[in-house]
PDB file of N, CA and C in Angstrom:
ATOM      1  N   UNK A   1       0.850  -1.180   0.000  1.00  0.00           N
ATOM      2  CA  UNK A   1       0.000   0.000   0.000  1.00  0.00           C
ATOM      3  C   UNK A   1       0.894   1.241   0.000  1.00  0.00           C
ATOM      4  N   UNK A   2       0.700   2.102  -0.727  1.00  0.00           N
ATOM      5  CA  UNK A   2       1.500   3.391  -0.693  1.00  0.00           C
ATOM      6  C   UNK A   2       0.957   4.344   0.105  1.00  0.00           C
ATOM      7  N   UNK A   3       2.346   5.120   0.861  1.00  0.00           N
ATOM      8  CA  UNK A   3       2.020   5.787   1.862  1.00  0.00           C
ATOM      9  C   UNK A   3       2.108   7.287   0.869  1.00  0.00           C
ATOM     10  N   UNK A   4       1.631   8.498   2.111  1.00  0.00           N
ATOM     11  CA  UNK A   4       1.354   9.256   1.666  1.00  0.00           C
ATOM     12  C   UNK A   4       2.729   9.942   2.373  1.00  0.00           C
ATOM     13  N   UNK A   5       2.592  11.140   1.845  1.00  0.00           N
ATOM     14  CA  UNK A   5       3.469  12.682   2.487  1.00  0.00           C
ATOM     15  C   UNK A   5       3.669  12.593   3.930  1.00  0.00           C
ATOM     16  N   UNK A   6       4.449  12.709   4.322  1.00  0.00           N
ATOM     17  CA  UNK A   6       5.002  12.657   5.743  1.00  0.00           C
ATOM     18  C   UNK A   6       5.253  14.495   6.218  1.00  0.00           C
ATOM     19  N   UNK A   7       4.100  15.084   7.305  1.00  0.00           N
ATOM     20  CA  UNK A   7       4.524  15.992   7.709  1.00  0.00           C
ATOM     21  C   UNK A   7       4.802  16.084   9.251  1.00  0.00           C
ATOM     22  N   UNK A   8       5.456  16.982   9.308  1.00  0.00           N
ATOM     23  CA  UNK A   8       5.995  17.573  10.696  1.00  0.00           C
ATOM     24  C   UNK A   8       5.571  18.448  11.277  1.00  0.00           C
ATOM     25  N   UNK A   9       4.282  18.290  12.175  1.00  0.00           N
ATOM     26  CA  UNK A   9       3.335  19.802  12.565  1.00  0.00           C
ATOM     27  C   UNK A   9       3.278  19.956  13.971  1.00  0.00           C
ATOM     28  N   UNK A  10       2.911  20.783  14.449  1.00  0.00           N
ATOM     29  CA  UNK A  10       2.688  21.627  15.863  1.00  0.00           C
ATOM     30  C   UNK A  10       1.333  21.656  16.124  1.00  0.00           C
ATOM     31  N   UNK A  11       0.597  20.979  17.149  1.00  0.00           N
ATOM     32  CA  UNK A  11      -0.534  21.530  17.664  1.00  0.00           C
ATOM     33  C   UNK A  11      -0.706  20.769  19.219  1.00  0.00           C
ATOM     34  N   UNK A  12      -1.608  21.507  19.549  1.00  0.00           N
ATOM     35  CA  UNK A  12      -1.786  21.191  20.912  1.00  0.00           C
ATOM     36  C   UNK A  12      -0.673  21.368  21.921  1.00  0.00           C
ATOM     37  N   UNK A  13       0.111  21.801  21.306  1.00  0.00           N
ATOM     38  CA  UNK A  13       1.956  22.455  22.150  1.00  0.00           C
ATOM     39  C   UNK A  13       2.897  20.727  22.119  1.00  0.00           C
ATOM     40  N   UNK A  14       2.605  20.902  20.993  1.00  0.00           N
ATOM     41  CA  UNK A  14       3.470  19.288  21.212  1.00  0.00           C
ATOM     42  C   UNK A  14       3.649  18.951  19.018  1.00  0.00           C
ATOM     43  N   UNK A  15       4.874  18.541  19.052  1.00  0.00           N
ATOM     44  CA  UNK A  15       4.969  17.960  17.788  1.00  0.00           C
ATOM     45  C   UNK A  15       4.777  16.536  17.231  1.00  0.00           C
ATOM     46  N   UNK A  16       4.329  16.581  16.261  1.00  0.00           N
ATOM     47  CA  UNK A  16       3.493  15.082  15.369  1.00  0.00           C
ATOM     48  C   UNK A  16       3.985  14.951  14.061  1.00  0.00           C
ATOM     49  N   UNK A  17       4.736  13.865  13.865  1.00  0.00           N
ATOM     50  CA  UNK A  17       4.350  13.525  12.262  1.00  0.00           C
ATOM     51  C   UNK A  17       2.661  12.921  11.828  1.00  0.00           C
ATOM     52  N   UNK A  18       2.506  13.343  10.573  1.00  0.00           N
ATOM     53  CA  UNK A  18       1.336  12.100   9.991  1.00  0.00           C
ATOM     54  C   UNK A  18       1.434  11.807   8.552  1.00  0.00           C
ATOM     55  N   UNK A  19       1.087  11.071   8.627  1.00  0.00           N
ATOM     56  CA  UNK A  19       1.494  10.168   7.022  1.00  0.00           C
ATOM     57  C   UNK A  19      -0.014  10.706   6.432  1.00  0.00           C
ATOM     58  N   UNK A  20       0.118  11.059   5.827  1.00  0.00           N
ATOM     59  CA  UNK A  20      -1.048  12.169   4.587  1.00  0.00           C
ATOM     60  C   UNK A  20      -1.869  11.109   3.970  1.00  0.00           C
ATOM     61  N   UNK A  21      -3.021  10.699   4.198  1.00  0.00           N
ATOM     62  CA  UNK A  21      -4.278   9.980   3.249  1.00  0.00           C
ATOM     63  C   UNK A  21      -4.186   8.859   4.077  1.00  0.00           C
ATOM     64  N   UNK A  22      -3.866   8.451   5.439  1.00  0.00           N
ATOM     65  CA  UNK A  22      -3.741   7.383   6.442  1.00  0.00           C
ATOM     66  C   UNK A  22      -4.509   7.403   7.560  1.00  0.00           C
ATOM     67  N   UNK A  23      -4.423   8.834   8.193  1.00  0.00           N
ATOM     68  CA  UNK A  23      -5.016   8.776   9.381  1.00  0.00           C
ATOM     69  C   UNK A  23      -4.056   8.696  10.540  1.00  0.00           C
ATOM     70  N   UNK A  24      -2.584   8.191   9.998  1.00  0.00           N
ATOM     71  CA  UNK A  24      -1.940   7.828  11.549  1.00  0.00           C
ATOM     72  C   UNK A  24      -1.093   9.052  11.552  1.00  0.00           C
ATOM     73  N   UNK A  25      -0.926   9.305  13.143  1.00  0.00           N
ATOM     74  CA  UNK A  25      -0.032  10.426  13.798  1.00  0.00           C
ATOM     75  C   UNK A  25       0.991   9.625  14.404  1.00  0.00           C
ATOM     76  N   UNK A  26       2.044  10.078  14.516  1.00  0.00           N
ATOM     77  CA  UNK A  26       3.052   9.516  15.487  1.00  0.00           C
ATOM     78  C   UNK A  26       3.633  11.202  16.104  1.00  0.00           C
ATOM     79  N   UNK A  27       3.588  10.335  17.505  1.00  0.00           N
ATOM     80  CA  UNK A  27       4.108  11.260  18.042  1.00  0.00           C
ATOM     81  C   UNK A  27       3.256  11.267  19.763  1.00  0.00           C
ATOM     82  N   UNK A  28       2.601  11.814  20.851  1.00  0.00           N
ATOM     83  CA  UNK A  28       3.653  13.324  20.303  1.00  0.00           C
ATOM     84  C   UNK A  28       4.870  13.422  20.878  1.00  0.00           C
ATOM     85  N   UNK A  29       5.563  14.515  20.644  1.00  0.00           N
ATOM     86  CA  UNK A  29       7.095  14.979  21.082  1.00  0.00           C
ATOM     87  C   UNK A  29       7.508  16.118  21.166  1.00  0.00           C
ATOM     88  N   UNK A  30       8.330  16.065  22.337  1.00  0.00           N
ATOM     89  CA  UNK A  30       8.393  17.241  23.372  1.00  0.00           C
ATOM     90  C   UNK A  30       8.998  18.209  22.438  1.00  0.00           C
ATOM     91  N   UNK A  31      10.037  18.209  21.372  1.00  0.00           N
ATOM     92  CA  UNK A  31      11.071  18.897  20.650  1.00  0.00           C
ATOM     93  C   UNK A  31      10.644  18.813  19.256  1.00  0.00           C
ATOM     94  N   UNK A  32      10.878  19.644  18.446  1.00  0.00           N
ATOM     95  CA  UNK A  32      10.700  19.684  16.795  1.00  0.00           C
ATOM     96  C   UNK A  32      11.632  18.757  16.264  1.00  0.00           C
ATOM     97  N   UNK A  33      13.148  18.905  17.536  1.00  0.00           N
ATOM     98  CA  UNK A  33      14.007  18.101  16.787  1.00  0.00           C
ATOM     99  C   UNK A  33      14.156  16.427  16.556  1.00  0.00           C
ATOM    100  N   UNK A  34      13.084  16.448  17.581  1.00  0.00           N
ATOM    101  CA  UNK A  34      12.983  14.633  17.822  1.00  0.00           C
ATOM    102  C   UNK A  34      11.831  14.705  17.126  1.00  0.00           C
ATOM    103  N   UNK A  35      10.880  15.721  16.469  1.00  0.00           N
ATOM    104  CA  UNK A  35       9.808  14.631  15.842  1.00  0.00           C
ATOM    105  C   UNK A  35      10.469  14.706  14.371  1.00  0.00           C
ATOM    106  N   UNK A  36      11.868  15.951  13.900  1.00  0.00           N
ATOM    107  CA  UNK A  36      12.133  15.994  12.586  1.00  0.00           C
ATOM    108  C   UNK A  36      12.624  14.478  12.401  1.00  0.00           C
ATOM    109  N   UNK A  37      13.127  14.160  13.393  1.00  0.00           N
ATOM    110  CA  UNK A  37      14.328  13.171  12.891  1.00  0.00           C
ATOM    111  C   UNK A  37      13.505  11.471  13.020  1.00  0.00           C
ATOM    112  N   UNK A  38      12.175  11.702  13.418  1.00  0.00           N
ATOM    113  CA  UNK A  38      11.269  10.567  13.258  1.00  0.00           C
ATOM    114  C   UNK A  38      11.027  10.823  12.177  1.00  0.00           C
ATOM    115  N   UNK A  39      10.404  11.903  11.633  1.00  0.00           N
ATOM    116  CA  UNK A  39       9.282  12.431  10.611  1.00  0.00           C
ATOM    117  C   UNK A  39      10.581  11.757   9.189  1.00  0.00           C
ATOM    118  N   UNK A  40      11.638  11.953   9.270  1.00  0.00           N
ATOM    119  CA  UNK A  40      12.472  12.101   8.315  1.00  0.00           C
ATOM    120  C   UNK A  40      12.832  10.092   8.105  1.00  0.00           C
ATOM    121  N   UNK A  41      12.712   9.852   8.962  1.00  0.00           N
ATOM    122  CA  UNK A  41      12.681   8.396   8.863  1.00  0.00           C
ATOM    123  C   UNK A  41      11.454   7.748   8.549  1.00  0.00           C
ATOM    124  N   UNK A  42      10.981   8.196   8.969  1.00  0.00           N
ATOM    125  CA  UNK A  42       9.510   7.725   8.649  1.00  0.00           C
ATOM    126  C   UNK A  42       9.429   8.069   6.811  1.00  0.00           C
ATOM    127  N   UNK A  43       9.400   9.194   6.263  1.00  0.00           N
ATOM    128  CA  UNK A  43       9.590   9.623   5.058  1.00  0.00           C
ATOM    129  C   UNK A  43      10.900   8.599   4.171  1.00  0.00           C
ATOM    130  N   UNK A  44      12.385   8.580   4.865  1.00  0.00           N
ATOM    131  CA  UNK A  44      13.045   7.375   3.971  1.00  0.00           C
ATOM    132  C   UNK A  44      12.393   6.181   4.086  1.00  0.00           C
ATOM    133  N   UNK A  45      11.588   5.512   5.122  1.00  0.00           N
ATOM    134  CA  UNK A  45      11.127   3.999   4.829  1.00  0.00           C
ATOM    135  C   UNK A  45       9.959   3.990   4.225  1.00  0.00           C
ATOM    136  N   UNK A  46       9.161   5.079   3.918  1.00  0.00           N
ATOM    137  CA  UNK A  46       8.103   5.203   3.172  1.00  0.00           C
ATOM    138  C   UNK A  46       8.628   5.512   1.337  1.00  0.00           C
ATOM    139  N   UNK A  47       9.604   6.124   1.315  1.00  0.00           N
ATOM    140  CA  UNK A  47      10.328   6.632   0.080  1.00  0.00           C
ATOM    141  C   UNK A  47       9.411   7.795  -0.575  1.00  0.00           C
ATOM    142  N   UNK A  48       8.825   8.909   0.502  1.00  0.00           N
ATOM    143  CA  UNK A  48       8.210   9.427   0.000  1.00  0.00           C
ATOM    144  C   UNK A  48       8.794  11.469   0.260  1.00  0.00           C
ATOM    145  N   UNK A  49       7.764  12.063   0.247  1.00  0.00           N
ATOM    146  CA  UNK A  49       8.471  13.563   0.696  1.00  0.00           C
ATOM    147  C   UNK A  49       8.063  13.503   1.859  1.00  0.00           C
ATOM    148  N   UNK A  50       9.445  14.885   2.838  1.00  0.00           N
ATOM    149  CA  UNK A  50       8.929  14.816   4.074  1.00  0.00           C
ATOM    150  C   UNK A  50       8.975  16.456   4.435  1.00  0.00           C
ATOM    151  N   UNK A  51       7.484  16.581   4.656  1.00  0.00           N
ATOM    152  CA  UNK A  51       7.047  18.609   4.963  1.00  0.00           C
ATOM    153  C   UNK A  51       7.355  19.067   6.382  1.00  0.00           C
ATOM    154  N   UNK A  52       8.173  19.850   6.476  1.00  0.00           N
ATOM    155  CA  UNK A  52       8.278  20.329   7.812  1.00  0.00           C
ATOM    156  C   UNK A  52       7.476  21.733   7.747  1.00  0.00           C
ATOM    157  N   UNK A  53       6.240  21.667   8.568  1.00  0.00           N
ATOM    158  CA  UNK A  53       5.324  22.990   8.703  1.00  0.00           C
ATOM    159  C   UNK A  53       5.962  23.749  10.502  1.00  0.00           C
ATOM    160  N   UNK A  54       5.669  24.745  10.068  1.00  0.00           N
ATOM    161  CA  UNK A  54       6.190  25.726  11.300  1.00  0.00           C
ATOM    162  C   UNK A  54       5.245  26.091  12.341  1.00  0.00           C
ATOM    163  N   UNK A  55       4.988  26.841  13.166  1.00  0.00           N
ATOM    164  CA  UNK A  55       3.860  27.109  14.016  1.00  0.00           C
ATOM    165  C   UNK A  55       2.861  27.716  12.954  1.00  0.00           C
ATOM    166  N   UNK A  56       3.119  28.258  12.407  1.00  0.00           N
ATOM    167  CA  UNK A  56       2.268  29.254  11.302  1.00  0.00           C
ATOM    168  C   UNK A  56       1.191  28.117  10.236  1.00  0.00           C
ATOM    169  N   UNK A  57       1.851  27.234  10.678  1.00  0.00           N
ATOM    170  CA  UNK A  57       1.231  25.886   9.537  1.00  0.00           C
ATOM    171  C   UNK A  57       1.626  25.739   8.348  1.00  0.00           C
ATOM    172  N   UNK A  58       2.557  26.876   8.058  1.00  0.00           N
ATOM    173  CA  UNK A  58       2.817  26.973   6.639  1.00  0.00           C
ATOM    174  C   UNK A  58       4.205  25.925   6.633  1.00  0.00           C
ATOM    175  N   UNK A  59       4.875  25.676   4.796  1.00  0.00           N
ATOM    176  CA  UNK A  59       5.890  24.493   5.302  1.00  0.00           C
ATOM    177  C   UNK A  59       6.651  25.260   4.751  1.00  0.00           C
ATOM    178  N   UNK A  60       7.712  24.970   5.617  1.00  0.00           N
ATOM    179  CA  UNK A  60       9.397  26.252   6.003  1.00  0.00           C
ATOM    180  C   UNK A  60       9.912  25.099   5.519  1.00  0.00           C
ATOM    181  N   UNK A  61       9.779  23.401   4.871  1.00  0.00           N
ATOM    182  CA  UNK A  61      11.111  22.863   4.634  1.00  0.00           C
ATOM    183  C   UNK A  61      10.549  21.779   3.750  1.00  0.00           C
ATOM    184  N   UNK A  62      11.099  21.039   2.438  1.00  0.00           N
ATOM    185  CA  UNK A  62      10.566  19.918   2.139  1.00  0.00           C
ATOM    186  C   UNK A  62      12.064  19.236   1.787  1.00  0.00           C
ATOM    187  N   UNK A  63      11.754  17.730   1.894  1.00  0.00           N
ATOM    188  CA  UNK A  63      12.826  17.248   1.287  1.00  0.00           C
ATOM    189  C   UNK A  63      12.193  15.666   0.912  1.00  0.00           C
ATOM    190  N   UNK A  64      12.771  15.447  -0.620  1.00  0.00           N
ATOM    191  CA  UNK A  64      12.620  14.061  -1.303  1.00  0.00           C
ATOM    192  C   UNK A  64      13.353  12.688  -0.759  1.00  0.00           C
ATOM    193  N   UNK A  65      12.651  11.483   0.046  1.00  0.00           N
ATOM    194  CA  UNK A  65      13.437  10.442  -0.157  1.00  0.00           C
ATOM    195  C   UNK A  65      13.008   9.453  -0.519  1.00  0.00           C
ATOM    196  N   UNK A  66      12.207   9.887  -2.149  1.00  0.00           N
ATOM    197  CA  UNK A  66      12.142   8.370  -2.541  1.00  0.00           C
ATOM    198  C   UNK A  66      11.892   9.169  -4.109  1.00  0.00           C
ATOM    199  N   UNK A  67      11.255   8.272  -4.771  1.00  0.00           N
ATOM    200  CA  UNK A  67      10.833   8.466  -6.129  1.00  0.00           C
ATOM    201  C   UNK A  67      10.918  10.147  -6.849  1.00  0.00           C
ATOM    202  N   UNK A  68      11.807  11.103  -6.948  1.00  0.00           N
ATOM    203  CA  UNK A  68      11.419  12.179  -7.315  1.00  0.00           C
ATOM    204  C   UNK A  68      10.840  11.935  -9.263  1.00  0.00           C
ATOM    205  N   UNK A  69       9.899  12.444  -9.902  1.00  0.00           N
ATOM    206  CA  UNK A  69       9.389  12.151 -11.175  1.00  0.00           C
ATOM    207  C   UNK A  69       9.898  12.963 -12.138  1.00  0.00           C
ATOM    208  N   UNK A  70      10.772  14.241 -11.648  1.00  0.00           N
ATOM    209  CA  UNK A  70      10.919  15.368 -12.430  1.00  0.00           C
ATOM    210  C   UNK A  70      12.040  14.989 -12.873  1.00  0.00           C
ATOM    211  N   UNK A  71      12.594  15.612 -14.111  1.00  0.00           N
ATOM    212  CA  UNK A  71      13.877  15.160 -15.198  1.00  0.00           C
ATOM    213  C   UNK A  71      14.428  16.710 -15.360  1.00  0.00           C
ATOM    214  N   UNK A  72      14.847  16.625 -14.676  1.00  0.00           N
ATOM    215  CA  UNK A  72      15.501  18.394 -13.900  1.00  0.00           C
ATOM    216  C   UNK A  72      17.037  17.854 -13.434  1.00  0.00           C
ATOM    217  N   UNK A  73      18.233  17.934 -14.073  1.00  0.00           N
ATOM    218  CA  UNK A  73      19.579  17.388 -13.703  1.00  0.00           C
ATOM    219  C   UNK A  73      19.960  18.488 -12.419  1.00  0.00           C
ATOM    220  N   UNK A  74      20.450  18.002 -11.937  1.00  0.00           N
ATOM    221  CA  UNK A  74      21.189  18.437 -10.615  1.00  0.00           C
ATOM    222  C   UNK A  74      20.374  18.179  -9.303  1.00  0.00           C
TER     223      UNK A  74
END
């Protein structure tokens, strides 16, 4: 089954990843930096992108670890 987008969000004063079109949260966690470095694993064993959103909700970071589709060298 293919997973979805892996983000990294803030609510309730506590940080969460969730895998996008699933339903599941992991988390929560006390630090941004311990849920990045789940969220980011979670995203390589999924092989998918992983969104880091800020308090604002907006996303301050993305990064590819799996399939990128675009034919863009570098």
């Amino acid at each position: 089954m293919p997973h979805g987008d892996v983000e990294t969000v803030h609510h309730d004063g506590r940080w969460w990843n969730r895998v996008e079109g699933t339903g599941d949260e992991h988390g929560p966690h006390h630090t941004k930096a311990e849920a990045l470095e789940e969220g980011r694993d979670l995203a390589r064993a999924f092989k998918t992108e992983h969104l880091i959103k800020g308090l604002d909700g907006r996303i301050h970071e993305r990064s590819t670890y799996g399939h990128d589709p675009r034919d863009i060298p570098g």
